[in-house]
N, C-alpha and C. Protein backbone atom coordinates (compact mmCIF):
# COMPACT_ATOMS: atom_id res chain seq x y z
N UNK A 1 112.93 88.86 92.82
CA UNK A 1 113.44 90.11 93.30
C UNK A 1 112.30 90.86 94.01
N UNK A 2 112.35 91.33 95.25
CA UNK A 2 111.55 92.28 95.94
C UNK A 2 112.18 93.75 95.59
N UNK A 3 110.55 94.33 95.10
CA UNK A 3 111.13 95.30 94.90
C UNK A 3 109.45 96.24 95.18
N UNK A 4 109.33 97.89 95.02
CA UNK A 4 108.09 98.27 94.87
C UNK A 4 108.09 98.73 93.30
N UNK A 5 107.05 99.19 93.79
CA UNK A 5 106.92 99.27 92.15
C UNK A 5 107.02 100.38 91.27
N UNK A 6 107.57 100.90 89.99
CA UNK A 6 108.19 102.39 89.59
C UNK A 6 106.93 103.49 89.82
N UNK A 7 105.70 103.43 90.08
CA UNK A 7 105.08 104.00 90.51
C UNK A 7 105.54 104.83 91.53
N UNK A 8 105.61 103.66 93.22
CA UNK A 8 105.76 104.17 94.04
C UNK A 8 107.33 105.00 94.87
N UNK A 9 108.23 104.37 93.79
CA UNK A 9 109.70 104.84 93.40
C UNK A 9 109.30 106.48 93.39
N UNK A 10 108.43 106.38 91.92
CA UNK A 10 108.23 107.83 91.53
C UNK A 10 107.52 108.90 92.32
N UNK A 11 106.37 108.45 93.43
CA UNK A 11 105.78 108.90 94.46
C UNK A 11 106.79 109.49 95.41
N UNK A 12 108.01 108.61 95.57
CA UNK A 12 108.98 109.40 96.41
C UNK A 12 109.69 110.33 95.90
N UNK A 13 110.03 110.61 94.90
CA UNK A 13 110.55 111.57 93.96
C UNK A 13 109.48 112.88 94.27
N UNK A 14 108.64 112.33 93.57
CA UNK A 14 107.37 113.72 93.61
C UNK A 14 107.45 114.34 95.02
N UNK A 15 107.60 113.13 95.96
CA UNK A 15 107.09 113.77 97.61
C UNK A 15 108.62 114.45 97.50
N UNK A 16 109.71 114.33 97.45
CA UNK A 16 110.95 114.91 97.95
C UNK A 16 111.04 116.08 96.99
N UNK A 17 110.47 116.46 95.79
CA UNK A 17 110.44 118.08 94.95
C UNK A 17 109.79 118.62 96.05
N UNK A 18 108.16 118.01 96.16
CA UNK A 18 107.18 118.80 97.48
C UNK A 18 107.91 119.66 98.48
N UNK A 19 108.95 118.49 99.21
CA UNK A 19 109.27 118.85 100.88
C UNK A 19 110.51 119.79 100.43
N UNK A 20 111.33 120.23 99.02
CA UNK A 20 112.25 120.73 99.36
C UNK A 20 111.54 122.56 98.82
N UNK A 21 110.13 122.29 98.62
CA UNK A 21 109.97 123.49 99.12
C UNK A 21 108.60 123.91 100.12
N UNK A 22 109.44 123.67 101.61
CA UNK A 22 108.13 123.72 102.10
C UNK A 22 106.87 124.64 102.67
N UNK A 23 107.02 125.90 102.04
CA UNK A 23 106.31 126.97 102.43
C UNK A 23 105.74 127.01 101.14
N UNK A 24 105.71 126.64 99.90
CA UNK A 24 105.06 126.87 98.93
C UNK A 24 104.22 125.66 98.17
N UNK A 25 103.09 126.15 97.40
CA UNK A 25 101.77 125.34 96.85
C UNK A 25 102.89 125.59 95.80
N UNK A 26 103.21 123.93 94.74
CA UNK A 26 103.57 124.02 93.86
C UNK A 26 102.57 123.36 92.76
N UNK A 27 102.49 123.94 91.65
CA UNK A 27 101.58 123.48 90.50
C UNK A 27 102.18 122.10 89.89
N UNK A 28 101.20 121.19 89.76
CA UNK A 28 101.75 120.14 89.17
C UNK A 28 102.34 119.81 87.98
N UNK A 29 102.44 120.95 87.04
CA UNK A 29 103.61 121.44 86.40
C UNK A 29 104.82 121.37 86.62
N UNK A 30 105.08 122.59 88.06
CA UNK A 30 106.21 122.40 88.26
C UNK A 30 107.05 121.25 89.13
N UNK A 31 106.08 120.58 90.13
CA UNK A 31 106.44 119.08 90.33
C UNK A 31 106.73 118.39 89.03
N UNK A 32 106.41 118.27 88.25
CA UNK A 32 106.74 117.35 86.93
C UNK A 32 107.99 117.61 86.77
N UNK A 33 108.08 118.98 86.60
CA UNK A 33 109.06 119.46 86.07
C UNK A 33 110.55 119.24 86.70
N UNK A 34 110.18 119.32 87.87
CA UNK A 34 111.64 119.41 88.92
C UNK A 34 111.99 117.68 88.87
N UNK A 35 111.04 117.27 89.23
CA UNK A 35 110.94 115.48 89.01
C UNK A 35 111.61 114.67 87.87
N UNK A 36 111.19 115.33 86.93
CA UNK A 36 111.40 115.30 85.36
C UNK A 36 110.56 113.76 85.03
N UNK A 37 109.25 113.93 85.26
CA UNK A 37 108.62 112.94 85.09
C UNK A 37 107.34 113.67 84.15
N UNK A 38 106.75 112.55 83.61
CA UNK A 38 105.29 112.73 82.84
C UNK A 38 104.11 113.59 83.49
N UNK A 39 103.98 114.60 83.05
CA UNK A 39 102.38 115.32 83.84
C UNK A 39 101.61 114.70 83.81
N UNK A 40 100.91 113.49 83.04
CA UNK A 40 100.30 112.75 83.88
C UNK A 40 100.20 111.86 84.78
N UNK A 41 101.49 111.50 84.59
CA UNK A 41 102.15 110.35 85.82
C UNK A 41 102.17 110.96 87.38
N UNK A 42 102.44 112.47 87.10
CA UNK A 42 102.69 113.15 88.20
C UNK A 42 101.17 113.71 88.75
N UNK A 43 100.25 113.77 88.07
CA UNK A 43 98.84 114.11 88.25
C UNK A 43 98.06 112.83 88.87
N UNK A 44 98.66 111.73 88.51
CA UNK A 44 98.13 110.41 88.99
C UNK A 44 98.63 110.13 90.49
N UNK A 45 100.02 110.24 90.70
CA UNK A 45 100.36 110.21 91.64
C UNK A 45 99.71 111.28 93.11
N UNK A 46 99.85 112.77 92.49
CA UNK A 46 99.24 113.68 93.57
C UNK A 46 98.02 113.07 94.02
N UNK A 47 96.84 112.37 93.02
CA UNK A 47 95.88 112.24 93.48
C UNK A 47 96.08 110.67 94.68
N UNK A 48 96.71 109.68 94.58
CA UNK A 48 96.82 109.04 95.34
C UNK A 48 97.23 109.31 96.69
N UNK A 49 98.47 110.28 96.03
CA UNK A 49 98.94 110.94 97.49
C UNK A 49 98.08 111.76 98.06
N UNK A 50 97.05 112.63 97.78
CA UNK A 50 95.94 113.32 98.51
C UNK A 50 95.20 112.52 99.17
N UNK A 51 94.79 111.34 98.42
CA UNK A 51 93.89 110.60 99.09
C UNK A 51 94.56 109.91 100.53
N UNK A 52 95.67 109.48 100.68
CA UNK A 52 96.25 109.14 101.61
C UNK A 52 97.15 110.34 102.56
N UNK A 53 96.21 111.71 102.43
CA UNK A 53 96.58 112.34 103.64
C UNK A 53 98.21 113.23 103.87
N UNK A 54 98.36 113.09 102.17
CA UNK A 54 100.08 113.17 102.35
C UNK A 54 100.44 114.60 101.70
N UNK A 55 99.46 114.91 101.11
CA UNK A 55 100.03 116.42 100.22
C UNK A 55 98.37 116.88 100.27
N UNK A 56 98.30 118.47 100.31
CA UNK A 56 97.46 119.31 100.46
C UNK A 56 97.16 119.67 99.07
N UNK A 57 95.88 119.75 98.73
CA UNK A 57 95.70 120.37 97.20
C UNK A 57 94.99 121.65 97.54
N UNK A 58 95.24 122.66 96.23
CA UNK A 58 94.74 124.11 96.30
C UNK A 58 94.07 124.28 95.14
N UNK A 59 92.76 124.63 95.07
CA UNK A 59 92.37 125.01 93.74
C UNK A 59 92.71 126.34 93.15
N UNK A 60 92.56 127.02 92.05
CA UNK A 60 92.60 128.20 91.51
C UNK A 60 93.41 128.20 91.28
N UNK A 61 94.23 129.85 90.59
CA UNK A 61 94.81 130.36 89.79
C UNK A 61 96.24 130.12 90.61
N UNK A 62 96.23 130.35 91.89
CA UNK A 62 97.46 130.31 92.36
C UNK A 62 97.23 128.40 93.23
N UNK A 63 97.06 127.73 92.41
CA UNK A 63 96.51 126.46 92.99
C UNK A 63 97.59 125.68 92.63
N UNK A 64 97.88 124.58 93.50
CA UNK A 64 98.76 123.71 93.44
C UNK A 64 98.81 122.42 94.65
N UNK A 65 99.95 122.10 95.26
CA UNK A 65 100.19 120.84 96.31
C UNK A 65 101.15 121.35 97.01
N UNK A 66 101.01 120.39 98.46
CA UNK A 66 102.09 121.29 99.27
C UNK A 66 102.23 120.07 100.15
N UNK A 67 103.09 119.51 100.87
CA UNK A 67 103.10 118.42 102.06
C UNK A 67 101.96 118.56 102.85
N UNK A 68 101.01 117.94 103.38
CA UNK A 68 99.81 117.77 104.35
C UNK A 68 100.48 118.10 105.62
N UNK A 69 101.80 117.74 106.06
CA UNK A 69 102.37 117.65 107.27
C UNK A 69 104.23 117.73 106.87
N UNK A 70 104.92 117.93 108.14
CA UNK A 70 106.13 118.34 107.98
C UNK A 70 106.67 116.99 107.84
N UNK A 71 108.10 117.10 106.64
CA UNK A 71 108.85 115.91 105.61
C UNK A 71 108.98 115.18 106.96
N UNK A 72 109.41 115.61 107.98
CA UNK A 72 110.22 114.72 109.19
C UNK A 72 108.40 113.51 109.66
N UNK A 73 107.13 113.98 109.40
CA UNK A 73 106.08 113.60 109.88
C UNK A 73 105.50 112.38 109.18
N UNK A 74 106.16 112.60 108.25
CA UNK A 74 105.70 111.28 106.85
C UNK A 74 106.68 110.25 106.57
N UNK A 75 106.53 109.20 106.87
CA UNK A 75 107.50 107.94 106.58
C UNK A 75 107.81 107.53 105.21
N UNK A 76 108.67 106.89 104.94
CA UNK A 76 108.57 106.08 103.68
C UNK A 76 107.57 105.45 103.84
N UNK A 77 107.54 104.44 104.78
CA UNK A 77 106.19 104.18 104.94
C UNK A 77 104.98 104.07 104.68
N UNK A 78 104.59 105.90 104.93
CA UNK A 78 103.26 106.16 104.35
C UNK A 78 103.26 106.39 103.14
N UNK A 79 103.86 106.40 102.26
CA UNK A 79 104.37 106.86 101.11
C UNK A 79 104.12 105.24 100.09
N UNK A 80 104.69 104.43 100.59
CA UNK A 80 104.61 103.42 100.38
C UNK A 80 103.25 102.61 100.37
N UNK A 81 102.89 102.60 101.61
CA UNK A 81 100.99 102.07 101.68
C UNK A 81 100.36 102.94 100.92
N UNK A 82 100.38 104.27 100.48
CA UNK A 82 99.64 104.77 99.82
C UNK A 82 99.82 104.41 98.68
N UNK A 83 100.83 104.07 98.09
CA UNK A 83 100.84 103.33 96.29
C UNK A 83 100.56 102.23 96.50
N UNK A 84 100.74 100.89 97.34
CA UNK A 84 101.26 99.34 97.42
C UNK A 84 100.00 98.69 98.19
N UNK A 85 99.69 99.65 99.12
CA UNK A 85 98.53 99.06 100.40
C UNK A 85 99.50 98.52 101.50
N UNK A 86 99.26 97.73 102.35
CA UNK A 86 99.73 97.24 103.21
C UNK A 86 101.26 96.72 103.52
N UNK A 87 102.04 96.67 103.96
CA UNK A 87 103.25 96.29 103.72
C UNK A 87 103.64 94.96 104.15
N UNK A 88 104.12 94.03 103.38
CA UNK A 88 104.11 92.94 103.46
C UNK A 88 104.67 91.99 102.52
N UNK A 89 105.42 90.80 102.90
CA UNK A 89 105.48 90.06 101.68
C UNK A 89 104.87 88.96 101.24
N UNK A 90 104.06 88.34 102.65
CA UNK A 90 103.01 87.61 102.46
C UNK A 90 101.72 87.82 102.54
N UNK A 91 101.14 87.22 101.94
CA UNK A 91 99.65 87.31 102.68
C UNK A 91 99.49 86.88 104.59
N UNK A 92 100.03 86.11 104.93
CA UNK A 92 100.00 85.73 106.31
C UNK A 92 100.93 86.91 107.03
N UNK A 93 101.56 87.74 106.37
CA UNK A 93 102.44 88.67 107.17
C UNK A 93 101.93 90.01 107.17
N UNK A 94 100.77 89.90 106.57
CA UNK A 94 100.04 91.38 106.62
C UNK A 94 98.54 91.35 107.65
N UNK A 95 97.84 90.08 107.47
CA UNK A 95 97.40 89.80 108.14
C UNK A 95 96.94 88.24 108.85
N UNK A 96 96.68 87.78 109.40
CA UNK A 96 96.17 86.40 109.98
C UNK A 96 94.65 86.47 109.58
N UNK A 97 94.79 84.46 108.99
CA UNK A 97 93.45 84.62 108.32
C UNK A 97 93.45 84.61 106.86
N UNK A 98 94.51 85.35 106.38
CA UNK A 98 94.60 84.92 105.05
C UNK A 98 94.93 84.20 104.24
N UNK A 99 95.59 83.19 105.02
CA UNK A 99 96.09 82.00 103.96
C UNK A 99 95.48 80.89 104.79
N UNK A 100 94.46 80.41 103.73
CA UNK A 100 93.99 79.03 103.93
C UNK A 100 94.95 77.90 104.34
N UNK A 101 96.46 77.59 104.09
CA UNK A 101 97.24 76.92 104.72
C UNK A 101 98.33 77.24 106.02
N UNK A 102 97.85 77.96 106.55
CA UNK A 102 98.26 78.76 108.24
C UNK A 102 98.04 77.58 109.18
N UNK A 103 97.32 76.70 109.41
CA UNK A 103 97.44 75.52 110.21
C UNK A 103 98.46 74.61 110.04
N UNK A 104 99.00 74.51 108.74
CA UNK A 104 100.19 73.47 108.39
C UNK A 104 101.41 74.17 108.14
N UNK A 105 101.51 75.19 108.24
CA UNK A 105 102.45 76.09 107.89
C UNK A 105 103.54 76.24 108.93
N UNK A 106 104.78 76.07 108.24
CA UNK A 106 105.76 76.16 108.94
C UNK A 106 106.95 77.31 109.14
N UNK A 107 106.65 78.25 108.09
CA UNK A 107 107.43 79.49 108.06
C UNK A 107 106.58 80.73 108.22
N UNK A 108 105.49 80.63 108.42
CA UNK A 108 104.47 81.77 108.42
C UNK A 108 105.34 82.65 109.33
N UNK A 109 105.64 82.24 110.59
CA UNK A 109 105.80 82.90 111.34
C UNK A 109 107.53 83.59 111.25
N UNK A 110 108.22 83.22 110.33
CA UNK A 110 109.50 83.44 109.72
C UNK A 110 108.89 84.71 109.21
N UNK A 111 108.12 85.12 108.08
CA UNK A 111 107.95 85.61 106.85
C UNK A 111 107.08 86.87 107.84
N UNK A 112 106.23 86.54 109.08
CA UNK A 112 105.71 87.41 109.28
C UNK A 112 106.98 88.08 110.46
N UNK A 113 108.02 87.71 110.83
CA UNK A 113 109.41 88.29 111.36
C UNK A 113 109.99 89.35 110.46
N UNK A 114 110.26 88.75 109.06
CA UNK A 114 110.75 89.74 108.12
C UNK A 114 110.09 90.66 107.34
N UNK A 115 108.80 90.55 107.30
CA UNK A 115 108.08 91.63 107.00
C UNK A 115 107.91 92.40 108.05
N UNK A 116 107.94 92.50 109.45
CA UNK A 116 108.15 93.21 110.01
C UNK A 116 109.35 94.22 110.89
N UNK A 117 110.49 93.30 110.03
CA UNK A 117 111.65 94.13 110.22
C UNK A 117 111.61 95.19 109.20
N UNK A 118 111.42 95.04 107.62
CA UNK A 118 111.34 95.57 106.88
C UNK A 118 109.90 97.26 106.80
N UNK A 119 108.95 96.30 107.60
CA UNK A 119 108.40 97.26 107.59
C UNK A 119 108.83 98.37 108.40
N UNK A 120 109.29 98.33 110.00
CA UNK A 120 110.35 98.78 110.75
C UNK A 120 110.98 99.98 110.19
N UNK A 121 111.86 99.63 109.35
CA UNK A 121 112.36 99.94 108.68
C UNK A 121 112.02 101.28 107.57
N UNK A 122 111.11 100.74 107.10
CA UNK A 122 109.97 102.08 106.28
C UNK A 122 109.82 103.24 107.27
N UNK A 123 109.32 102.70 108.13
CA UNK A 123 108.72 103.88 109.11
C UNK A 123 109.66 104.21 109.91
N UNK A 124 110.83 103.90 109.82
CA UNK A 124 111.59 104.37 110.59
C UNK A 124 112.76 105.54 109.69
N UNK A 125 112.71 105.32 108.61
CA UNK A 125 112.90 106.43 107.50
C UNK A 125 112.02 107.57 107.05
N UNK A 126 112.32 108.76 106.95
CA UNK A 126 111.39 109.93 107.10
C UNK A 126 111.60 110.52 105.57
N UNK A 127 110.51 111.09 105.42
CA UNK A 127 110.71 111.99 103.98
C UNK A 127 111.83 112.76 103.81
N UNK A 128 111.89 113.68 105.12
CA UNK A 128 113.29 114.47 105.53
C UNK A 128 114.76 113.92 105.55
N UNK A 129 114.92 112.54 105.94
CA UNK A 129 115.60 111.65 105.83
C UNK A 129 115.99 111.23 104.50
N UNK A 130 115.23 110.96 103.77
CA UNK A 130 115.48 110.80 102.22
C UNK A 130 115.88 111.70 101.36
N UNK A 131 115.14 112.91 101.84
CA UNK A 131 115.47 114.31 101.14
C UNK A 131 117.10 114.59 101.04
N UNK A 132 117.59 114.42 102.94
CA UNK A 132 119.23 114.40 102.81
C UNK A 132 119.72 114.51 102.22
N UNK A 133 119.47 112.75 101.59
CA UNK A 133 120.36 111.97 101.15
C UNK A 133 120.40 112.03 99.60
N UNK A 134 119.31 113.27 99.04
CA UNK A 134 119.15 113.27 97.57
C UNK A 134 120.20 114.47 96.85
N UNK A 135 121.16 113.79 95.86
CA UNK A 135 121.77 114.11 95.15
C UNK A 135 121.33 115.96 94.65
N UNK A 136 122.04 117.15 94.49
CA UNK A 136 122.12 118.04 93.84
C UNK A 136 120.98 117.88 92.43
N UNK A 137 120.36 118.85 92.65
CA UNK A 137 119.69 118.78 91.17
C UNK A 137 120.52 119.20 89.85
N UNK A 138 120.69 118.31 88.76
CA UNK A 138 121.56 119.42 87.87
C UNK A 138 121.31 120.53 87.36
N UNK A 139 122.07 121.03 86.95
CA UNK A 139 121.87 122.77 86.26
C UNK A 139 120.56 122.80 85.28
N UNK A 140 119.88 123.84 84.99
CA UNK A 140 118.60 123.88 83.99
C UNK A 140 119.54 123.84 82.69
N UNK A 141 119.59 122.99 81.54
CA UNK A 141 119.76 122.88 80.51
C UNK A 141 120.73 121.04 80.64
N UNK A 142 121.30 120.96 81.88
CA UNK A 142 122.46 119.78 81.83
C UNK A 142 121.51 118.88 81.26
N UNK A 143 122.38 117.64 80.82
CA UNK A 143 121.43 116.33 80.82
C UNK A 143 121.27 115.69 82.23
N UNK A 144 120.21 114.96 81.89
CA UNK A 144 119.04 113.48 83.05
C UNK A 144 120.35 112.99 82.88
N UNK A 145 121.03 112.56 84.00
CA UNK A 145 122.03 111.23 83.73
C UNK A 145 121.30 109.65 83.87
N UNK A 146 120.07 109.83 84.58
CA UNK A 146 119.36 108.68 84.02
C UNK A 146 119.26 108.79 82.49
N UNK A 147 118.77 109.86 81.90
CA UNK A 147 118.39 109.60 80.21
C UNK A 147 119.75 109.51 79.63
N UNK A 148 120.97 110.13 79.94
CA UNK A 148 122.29 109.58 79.39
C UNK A 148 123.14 108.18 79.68
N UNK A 149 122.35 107.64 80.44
CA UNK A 149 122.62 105.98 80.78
C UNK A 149 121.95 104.94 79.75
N UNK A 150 120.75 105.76 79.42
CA UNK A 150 119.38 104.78 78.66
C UNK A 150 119.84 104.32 77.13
């Protein structure tokens, strides 16, 4: 099964609390909170996502994170290389050179077709785009219908 990984699942979560408020530094508190994920999971994540250019950090009292750039400016994409690295499903489809059997190889060039539809694809989906498409938050007190499935 191709899949990414619940990390970077959760990176998109965090980024889509970010973008649905975008004039405000939110504390990584309240990202957790809206997310309904672990404060440190969500503290782990901001920092990856800072490092890759994607959310603004604020120190102090009124300190928090904010999108680096507007939801429509950030791909799944980037969102994605910043948890995963490179996008790809082979080694030969991310780059040439990396697989010692590329001279005898007969699908390389298959695998490096579909990793680049797929990647396509990433970047052709926007934070804003995802945001859309995200379900109503429930009421403060309802249940996680993920945690009422579990």
């Amino acid at each position: 099964m191709l899949r990414v990984s619940r990390l970077t699942d959760y990176a998109t979560v965090v980024m889509t609390v970010i973008a649905t408020h975008p004039a405000d530094v939110l504390s990584t508190a309240q990202i957790a909170d809206e997310a309904r994920l672990e404060l440190p999971t969500v503290s782990k994540l901001l920092k990856l996502l800072g490092h890759a250019g994607l959310v603004e950090s604020f120190r102090g009292v009124n300190g928090g994170y904010r999108l680096a750039r507007p939801a429509e400016a950030i791909s799944l994409a980037d969102i994605v290389e910043a948890l995963e690295g490179p996008i790809g499903l082979t080694e030969c489809s991310i780059a040439q050179g990396h697989c010692d059997r590329h001279a005898q190889c007969g699908v390389s060039g298959s695998w490096q077709s579909v990793s680049g539809a797929i990647d396509g694809v990433l970047r052709g989906m926007t934070l804003a785009q995802m945001l859309a498409g995200r379900p109503a938050a429930p009421a403060k007190g309802a249940a996680n219908p993920a945690q009422a499935n579990a």
